[in-house]
C-alpha atoms as a PDB file:
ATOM      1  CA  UNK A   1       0.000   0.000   0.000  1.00  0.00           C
ATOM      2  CA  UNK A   2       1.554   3.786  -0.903  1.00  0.00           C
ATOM      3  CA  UNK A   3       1.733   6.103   1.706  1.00  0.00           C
ATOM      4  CA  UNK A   4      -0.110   9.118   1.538  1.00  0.00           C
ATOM      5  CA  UNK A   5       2.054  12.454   1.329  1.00  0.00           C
ATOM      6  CA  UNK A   6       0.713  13.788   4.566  1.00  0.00           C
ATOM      7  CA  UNK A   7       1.949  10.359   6.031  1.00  0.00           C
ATOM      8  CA  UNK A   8       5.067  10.616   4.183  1.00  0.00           C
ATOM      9  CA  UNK A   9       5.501  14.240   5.649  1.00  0.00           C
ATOM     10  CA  UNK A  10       4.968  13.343   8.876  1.00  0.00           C
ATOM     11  CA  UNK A  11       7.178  10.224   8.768  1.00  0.00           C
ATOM     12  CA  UNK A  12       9.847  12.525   7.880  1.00  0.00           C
ATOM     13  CA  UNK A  13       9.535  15.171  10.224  1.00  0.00           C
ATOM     14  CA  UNK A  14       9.343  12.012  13.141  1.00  0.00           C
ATOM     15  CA  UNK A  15      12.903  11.197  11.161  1.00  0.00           C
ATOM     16  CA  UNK A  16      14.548  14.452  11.975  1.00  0.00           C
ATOM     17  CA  UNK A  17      13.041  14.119  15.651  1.00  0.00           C
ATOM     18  CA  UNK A  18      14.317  10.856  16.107  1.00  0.00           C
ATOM     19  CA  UNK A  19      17.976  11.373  14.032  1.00  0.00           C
ATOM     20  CA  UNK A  20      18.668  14.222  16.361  1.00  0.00           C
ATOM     21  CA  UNK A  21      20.656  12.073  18.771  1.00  0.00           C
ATOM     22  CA  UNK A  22      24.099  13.387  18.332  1.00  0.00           C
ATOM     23  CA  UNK A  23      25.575   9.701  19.380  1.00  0.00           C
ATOM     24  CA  UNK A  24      23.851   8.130  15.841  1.00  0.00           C
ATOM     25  CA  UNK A  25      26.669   8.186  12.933  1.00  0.00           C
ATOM     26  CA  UNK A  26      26.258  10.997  10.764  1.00  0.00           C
ATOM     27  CA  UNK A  27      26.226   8.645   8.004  1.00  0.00           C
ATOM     28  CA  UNK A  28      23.134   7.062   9.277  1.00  0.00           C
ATOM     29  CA  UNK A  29      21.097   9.941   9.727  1.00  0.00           C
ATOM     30  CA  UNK A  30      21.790  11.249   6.122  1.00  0.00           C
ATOM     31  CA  UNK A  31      21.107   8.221   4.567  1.00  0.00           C
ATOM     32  CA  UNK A  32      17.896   7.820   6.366  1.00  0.00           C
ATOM     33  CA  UNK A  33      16.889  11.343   5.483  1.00  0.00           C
ATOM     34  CA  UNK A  34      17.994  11.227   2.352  1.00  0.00           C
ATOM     35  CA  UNK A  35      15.787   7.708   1.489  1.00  0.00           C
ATOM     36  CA  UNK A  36      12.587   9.542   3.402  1.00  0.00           C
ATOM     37  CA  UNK A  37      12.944  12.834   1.476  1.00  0.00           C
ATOM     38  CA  UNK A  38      13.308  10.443  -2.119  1.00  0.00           C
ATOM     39  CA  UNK A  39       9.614   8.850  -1.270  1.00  0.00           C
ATOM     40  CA  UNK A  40       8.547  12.546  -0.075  1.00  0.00           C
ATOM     41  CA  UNK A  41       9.344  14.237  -3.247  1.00  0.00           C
ATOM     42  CA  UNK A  42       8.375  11.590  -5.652  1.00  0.00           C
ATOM     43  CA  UNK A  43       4.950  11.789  -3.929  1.00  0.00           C
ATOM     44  CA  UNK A  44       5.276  15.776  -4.089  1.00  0.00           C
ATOM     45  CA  UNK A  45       5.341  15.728  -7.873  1.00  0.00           C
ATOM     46  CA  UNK A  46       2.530  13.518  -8.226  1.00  0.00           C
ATOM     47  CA  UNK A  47       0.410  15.674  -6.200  1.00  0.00           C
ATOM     48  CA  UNK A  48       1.660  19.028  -8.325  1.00  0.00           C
ATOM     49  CA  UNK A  49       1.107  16.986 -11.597  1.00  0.00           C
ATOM     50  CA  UNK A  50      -2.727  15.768 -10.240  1.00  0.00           C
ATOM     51  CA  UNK A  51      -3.276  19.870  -9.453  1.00  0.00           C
ATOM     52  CA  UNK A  52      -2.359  20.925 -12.577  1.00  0.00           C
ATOM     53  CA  UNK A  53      -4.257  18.280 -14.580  1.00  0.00           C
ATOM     54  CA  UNK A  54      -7.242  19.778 -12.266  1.00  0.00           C
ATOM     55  CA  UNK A  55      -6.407  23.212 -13.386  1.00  0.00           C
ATOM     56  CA  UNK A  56      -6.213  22.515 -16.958  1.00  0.00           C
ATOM     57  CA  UNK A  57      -9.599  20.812 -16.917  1.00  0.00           C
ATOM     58  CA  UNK A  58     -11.173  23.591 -14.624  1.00  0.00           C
ATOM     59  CA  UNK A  59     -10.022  26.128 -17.635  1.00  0.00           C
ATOM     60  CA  UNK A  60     -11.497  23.727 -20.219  1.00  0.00           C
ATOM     61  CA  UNK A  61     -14.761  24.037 -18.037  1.00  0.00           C
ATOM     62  CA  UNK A  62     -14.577  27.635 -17.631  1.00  0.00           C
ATOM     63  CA  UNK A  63     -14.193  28.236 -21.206  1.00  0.00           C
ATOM     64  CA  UNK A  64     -17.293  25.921 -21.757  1.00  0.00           C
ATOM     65  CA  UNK A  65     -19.330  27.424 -19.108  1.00  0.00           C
ATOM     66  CA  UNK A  66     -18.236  31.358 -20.945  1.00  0.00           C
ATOM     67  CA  UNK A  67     -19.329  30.157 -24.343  1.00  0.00           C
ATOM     68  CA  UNK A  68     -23.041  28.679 -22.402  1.00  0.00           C
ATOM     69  CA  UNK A  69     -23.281  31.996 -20.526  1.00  0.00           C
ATOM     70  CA  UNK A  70     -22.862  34.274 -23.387  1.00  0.00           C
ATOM     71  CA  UNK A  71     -25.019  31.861 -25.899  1.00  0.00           C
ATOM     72  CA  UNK A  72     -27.413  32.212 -23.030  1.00  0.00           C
ATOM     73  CA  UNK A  73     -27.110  36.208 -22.563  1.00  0.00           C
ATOM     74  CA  UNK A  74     -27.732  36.792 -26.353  1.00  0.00           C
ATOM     75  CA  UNK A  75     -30.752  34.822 -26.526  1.00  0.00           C
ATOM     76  CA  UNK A  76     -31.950  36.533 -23.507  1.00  0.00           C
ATOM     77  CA  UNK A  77     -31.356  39.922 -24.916  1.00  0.00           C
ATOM     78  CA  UNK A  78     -32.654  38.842 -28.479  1.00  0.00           C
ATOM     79  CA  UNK A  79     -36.034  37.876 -26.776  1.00  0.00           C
ATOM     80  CA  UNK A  80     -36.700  41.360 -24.395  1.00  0.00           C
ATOM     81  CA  UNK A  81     -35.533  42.878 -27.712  1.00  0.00           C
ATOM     82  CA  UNK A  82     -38.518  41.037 -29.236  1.00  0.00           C
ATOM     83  CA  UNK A  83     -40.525  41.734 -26.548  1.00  0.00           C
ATOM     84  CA  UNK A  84     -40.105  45.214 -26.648  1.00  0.00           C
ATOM     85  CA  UNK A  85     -40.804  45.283 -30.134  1.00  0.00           C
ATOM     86  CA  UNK A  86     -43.846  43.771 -30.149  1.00  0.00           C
ATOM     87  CA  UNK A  87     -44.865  46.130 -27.060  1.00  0.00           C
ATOM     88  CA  UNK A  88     -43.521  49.330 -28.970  1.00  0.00           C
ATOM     89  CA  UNK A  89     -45.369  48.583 -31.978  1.00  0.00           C
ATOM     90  CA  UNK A  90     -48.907  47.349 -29.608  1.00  0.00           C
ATOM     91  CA  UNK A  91     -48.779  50.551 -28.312  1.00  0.00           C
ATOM     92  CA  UNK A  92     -48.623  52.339 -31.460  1.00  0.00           C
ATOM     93  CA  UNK A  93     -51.190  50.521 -33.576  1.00  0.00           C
ATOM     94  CA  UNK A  94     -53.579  51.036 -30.014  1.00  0.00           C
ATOM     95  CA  UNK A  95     -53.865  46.846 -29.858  1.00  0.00           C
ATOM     96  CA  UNK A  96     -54.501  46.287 -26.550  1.00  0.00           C
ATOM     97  CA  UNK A  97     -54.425  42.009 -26.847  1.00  0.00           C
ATOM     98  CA  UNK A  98     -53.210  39.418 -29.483  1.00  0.00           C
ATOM     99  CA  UNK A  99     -54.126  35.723 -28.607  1.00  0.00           C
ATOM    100  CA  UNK A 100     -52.104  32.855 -30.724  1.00  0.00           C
ATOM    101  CA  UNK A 101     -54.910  30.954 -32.782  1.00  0.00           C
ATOM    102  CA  UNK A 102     -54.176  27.780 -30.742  1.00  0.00           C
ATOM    103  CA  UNK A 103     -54.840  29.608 -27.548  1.00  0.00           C
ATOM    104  CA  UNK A 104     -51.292  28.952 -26.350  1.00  0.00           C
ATOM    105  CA  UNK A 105     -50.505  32.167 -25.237  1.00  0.00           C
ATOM    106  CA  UNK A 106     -51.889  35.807 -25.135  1.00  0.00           C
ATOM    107  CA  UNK A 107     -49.933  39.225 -25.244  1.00  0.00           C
ATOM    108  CA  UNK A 108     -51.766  41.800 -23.741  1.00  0.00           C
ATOM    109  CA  UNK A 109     -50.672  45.534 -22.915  1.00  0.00           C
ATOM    110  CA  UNK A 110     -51.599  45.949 -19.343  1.00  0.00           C
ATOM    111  CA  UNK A 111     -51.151  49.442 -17.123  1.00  0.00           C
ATOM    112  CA  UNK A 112     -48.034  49.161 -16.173  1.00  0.00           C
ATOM    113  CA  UNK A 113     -46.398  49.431 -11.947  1.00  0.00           C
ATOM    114  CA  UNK A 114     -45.401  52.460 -10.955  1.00  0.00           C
ATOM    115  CA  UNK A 115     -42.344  53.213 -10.684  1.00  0.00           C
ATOM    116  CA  UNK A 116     -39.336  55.804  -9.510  1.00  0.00           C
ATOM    117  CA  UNK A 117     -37.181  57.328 -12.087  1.00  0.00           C
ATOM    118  CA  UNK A 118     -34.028  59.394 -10.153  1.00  0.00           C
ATOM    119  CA  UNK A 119     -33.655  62.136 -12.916  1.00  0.00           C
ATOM    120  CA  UNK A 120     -30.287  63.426 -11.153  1.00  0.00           C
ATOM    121  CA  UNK A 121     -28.868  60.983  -8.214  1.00  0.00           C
ATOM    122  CA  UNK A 122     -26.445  63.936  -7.093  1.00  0.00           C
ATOM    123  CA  UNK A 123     -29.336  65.866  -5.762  1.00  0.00           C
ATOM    124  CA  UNK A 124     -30.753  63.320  -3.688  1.00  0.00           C
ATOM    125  CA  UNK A 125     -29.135  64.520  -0.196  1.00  0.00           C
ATOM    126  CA  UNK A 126     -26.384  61.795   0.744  1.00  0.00           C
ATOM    127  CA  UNK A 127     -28.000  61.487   4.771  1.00  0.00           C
ATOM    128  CA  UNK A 128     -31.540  60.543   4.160  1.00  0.00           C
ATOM    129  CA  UNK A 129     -33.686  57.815   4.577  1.00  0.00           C
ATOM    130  CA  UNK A 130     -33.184  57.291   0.317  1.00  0.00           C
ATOM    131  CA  UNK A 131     -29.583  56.748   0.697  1.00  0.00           C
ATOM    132  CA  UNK A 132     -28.333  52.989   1.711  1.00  0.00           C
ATOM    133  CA  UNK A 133     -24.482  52.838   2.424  1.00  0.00           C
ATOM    134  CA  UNK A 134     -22.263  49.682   2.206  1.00  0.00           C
ATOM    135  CA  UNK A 135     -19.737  48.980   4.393  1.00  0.00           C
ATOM    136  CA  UNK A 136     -16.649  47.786   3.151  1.00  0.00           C
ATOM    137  CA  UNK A 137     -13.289  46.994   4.557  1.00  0.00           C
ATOM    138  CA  UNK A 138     -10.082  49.145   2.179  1.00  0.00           C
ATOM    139  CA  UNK A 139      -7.823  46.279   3.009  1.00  0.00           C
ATOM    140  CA  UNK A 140      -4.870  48.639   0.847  1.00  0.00           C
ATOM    141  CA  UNK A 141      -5.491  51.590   3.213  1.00  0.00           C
ATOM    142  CA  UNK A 142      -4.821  49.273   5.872  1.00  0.00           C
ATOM    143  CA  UNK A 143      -2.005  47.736   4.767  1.00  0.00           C
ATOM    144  CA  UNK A 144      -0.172  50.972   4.117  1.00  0.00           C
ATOM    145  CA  UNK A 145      -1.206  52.507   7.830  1.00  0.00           C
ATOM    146  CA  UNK A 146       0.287  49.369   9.350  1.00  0.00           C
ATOM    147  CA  UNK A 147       3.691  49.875   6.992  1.00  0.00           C
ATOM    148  CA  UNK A 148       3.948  53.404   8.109  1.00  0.00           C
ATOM    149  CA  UNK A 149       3.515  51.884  11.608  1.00  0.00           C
ATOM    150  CA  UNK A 150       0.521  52.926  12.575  1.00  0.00           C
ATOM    151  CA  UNK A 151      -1.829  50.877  15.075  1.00  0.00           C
ATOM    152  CA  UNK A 152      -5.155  49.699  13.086  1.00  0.00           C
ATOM    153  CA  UNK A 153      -7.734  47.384  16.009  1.00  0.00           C
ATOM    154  CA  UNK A 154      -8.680  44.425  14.361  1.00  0.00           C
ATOM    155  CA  UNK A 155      -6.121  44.417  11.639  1.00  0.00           C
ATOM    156  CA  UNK A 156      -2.698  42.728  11.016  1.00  0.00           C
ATOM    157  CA  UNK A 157      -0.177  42.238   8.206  1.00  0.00           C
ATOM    158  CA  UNK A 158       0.708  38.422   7.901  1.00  0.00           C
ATOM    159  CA  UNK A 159       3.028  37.078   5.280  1.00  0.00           C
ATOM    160  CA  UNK A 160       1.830  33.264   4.544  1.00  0.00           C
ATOM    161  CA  UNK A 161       3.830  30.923   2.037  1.00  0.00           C
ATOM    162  CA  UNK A 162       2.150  30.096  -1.056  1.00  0.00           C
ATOM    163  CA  UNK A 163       2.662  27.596  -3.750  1.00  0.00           C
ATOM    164  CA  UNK A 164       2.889  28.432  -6.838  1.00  0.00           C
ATOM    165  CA  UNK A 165       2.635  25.490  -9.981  1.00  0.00           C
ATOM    166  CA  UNK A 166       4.134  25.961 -13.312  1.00  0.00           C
END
């Protein structure tokens, strides 16, 4: 049965635990290390090689998934274009209903909602009741207060490893 890379990883880090006795030949210890670390890394590059097949099929997916979506947005917009045409030219030939012969469906102009059109936004005043705010964390503002070593609550600059596939 393989070992799992986590397993492997561990196995090696009990290694170096266990080869720090200075009394063991240094010979030992690197030969040991050097056997765990050959099973570690072969098992490291099949992981990397499994991610990037992943990747390359995710990208295959999302290219799919693109052409769907905009197939999907242009009939969308081709049909409220047709809708809107039909309702335009309803309104101007004063039909109020057209029924398909089958009965399968009816079109019919109907009074409309009512509804709010803001004809300038800038003189709507900012503190009323018709204003809604977001709140929203400016993560770069923070990170340049904390580099010119000032004291933001709740905030702190971390620098984690990454991994990075080619």
């Amino acid at each position: 049965m393989t070992m799992k890379l986590y397993q492997l990883a561990d196995e090696y880090q009990q290694a170096l635990n266990v080869l720090d006795d200075p009394e063991l030949p240094e010979e030992v210890v690197r030969d040991t290390l050097e056997a765990l670390k050959g099973g570690l890394v072969q098992k490291g590059q099949a992981v990397a090689a499994f991610a990037l097949n992943l990747g390359a099929e995710i990208d295959a997916i999302k290219a799919v998934e693109k052409r769907i979506s905009d197939r999907r947005k242009a009939l969308e917009a081709r049909a409220q274009r047709m809708r809107d045409y039909l309702k335009t030219n309803m309104e101007k030939a004063g039909i109020i209903e057209i029924k398909a012969i089958d009965g399968s469906f009816t079109a019919k102009l109907a009074k409309g909602r009512p509804s709010v059109v803001v004809d300038d936004e800038s003189l709507i005043p900012d503190d009323s009741e018709f204003v809604r705010w977001k709140k929203e964390v400016n993560k770069t503002a923070i990170a340049d207060a904390i580099k010119a070593g000032q004291e933001v609550p709740g905030a702190h600059i971390e620098t984690r490893p990454s991994l990075r596939l080619a």
